[in-house]
Protein backbone atom coordinates (compact mmCIF):
# COMPACT_ATOMS: atom_id res chain seq x y z
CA UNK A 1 164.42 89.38 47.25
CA UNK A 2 160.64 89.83 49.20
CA UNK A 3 160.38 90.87 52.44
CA UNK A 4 159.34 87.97 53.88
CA UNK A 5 162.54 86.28 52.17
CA UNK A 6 164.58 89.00 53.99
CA UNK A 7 162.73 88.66 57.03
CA UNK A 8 163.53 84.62 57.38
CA UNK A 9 166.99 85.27 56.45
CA UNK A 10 167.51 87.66 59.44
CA UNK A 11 165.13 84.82 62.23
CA UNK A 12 167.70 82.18 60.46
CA UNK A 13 170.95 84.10 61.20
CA UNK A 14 169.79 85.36 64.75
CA UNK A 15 169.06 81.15 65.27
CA UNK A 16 172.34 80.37 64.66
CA UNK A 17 174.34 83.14 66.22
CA UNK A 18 171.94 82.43 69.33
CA UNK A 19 172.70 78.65 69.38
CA UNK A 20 175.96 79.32 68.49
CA UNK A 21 176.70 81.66 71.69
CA UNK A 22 175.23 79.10 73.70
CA UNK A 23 177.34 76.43 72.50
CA UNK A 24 180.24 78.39 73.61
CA UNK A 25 179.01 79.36 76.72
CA UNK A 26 178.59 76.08 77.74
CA UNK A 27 182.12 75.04 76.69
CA UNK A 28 183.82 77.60 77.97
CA UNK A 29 182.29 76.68 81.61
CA UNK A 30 182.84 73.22 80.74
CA UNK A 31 186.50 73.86 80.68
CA UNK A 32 187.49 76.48 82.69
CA UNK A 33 185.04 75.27 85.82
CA UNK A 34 187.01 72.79 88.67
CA UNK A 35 186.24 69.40 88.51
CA UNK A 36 184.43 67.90 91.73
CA UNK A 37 186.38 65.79 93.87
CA UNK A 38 185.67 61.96 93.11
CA UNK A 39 183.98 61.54 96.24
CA UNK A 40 181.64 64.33 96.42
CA UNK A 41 178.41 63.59 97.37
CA UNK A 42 176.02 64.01 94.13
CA UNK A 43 172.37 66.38 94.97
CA UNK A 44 170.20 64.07 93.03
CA UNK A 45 169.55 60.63 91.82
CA UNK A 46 172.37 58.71 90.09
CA UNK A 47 172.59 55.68 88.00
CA UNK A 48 175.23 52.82 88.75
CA UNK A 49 175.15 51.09 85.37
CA UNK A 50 174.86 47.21 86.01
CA UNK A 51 176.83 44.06 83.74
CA UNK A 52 175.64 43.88 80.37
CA UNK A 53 171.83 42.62 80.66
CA UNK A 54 171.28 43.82 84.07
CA UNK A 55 169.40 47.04 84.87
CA UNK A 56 171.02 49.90 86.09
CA UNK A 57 170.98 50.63 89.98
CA UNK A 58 170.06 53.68 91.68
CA UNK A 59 171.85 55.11 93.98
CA UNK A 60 170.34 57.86 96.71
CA UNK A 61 172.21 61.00 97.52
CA UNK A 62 172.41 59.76 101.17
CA UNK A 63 173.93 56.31 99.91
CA UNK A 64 176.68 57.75 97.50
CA UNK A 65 179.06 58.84 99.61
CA UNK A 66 182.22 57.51 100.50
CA UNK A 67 181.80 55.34 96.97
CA UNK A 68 184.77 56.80 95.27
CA UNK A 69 185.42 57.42 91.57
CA UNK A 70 182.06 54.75 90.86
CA UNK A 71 181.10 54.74 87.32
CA UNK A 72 177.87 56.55 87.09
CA UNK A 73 175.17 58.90 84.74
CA UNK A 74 172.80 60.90 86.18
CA UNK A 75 168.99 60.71 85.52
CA UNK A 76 169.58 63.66 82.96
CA UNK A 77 172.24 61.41 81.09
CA UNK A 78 170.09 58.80 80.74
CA UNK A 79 166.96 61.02 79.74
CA UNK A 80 168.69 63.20 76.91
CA UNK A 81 169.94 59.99 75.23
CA UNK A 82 166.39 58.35 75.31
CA UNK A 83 164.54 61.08 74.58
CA UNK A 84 166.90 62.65 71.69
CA UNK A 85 166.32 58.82 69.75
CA UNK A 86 162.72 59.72 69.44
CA UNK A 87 163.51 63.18 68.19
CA UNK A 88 165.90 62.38 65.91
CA UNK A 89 163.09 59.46 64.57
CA UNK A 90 161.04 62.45 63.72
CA UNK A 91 163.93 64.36 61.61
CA UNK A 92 164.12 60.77 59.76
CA UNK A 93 160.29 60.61 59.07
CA UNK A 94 160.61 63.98 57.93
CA UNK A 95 163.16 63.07 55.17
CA UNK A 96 162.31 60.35 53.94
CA UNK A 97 158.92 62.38 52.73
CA UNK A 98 161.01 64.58 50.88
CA UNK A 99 161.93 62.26 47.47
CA UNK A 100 159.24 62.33 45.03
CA UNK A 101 157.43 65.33 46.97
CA UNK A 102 160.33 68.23 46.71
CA UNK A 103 161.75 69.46 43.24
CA UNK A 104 164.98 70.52 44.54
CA UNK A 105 167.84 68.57 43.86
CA UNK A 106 169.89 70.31 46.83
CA UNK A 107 166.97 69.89 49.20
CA UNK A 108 167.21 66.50 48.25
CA UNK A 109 170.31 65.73 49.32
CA UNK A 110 170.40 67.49 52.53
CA UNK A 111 167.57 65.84 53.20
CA UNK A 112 169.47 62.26 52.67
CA UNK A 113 172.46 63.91 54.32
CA UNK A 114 170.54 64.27 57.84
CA UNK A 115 168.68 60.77 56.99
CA UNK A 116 171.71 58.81 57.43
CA UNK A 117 173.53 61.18 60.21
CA UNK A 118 170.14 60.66 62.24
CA UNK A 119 170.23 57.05 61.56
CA UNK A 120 173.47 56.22 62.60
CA UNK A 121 172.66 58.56 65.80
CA UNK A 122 169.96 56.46 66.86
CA UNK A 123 172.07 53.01 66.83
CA UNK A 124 174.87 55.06 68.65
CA UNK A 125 172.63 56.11 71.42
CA UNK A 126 170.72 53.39 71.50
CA UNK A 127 174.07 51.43 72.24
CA UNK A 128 174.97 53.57 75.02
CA UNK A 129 171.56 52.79 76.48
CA UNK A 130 172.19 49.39 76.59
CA UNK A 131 175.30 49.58 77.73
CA UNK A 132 174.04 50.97 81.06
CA UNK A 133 171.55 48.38 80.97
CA UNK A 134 168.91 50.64 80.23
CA UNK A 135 165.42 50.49 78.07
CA UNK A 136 165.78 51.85 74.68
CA UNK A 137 162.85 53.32 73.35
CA UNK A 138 161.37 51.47 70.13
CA UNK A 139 160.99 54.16 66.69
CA UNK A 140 159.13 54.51 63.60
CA UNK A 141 162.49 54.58 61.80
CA UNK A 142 163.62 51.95 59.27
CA UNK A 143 166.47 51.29 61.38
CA UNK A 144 164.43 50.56 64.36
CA UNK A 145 166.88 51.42 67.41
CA UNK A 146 168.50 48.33 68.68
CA UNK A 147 170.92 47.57 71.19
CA UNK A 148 174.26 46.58 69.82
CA UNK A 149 173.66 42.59 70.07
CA UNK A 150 169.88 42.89 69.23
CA UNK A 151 168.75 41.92 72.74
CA UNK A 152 168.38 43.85 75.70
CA UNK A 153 165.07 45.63 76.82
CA UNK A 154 163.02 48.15 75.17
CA UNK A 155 160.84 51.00 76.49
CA UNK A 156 157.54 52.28 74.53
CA UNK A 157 157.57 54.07 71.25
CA UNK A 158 159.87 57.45 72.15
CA UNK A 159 157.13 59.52 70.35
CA UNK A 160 156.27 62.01 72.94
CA UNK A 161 155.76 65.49 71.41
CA UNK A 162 155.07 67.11 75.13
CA UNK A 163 158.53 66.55 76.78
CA UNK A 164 160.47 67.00 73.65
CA UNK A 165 160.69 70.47 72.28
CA UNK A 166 160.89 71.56 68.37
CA UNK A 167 158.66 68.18 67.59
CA UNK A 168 155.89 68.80 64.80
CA UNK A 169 152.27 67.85 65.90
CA UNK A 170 150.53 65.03 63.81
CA UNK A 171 148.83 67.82 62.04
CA UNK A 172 151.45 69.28 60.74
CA UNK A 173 153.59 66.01 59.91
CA UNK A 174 150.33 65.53 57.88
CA UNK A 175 150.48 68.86 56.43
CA UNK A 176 153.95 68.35 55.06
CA UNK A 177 152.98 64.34 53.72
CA UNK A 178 150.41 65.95 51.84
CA UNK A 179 152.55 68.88 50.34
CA UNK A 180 154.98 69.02 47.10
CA UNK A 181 156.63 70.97 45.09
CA UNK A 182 157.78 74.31 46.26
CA UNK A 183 155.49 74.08 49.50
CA UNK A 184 156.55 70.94 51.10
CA UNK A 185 160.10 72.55 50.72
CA UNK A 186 159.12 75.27 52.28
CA UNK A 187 156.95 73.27 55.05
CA UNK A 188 160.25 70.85 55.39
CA UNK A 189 162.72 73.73 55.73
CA UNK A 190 160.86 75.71 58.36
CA UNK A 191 159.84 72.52 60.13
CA UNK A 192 163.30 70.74 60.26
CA UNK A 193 164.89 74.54 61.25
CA UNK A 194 162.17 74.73 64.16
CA UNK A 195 162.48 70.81 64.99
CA UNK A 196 166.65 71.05 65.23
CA UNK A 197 165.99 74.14 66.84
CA UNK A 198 164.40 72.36 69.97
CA UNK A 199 167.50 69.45 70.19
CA UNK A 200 169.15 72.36 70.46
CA UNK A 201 167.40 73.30 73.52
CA UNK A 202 167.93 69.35 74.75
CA UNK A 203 171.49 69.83 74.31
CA UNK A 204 171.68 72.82 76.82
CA UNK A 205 169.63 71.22 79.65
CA UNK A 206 172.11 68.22 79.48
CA UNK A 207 175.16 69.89 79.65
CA UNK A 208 173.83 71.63 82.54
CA UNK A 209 172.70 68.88 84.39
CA UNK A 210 174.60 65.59 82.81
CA UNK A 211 177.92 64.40 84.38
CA UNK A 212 178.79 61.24 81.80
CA UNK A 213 181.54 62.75 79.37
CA UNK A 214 180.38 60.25 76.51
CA UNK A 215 177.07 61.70 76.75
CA UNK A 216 178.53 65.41 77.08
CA UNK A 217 180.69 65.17 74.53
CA UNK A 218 178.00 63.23 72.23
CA UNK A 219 175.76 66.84 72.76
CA UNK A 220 178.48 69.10 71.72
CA UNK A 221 178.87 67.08 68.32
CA UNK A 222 175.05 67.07 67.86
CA UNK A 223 175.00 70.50 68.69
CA UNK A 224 177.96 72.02 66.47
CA UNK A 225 175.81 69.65 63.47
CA UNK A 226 172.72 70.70 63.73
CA UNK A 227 173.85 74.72 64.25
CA UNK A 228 175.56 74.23 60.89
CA UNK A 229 172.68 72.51 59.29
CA UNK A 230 170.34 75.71 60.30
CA UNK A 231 172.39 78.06 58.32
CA UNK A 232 172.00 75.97 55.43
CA UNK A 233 168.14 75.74 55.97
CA UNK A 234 168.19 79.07 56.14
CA UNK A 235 169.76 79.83 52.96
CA UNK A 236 167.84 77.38 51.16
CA UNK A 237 164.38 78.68 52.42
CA UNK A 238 166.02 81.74 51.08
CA UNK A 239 165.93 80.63 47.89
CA UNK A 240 162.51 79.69 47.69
């Protein structure tokens, strides 16, 4: 094995066990910290989701009080789940380049593998969206994010590589369209490991600062996934 083999082996490991740590961290404090009495007064912005169709209302710090065990999501809630559909969009674009570019049959199927679990992320996010009578963003996805009736409003393309971290610029989603063979699997690998690698990071800043358990719990799922998924990256830019 080269060097530089050796040398992505060990990045791809200390990514894992990294993520992995974190993961646990933020479970642990998830269940060993005291839940907040139902009427404690919130520091920030919350959302009141409103009847199906209706926008969501928001409430002021100075206005929650005294409003009891009221259904709400904060700002972060609502941000992780619109911003994560446009990320995942990205991992989509991303594999569906990889049939007729990559000559590995295992590449190939991982590839398809996070496809349709990306896929079917999008329509379940984008249904929580809706639910809270919220925009959901519009994607460059074959599925196209919908709400769960196919009504309900819609926000701008979600393709905002600034405020979303591990995204690939245009240039180098380019790079890899114009690749095959043993590059583009190398480009795809070491793009999808850096592009998980930043949901990753959008999966810690929620379950700092999100409160709705559906959303919480949704984060810890993506994150134990895409953790997993790394390792296997990892070994099979090993392999190269």
């Amino acid at each position: 094995m080269s060097t530089d083999s050796g040398s992505r082996r060990t990045n791809g490991h200390r990514t894992v066990v990294t993520w992995a740590f974190v993961l646990a961290v933020g479970l642990t404090a998830g269940c060993t910290a005291e839940a907040p009495e139902a009427t404690s007064t919130p520091s920030s912005a919350v959302l009141a989701p409103g009847k199906p169709g209706e926008p969501a209302r928001t409430i002021a710090p100075e206005d929650y009080e005294g409003m009891g065990g009221a259904d709400v999501v904060t700002d972060a809630d609502a941000d992780f789940m619109t911003r994560m559909i446009g990320h995942h969009a990205q991992a989509v674009e991303m594999a569906q380049l990889v049939p007729g570019r990559s000559t590995s049959e295992q590449i190939a199927k991982f590839a398809e593998r996070i496809r349709l679990t990306q896929e079917g992320e999008i329509q379940y996010m984008s249904r929580w969206l809706t639910d809270q009578g919220l925009p959901v963003p519009a994607v460059a996805s074959p599925s196209q994010a919908a709400s769960s009736d196919g009504s309900g409003p819609r926000a701008p393309e979600a393709h905002d590589h600034d405020s979303m971290p591990g995204m690939l610029t245009d240039a180098e989603m380019a790079a890899l369209a114009d690749a095959d063979g043993t590059e583009f699997d190398r480009l795809f690998l070491e793009g999808m490991i850096t592009h998980h690698g930043g949901a990753l990071e959008m999966v810690d800043e929620v379950s700092s600062a999100g409160r709705d358990e559906t959303v919480q719990e949704f984060a810890g799922n993506v994150a134990a996934d895409q953790i997993a998924e790394i390792d296997r990256m990892s070994q099979l830019l090993d392999e190269l």
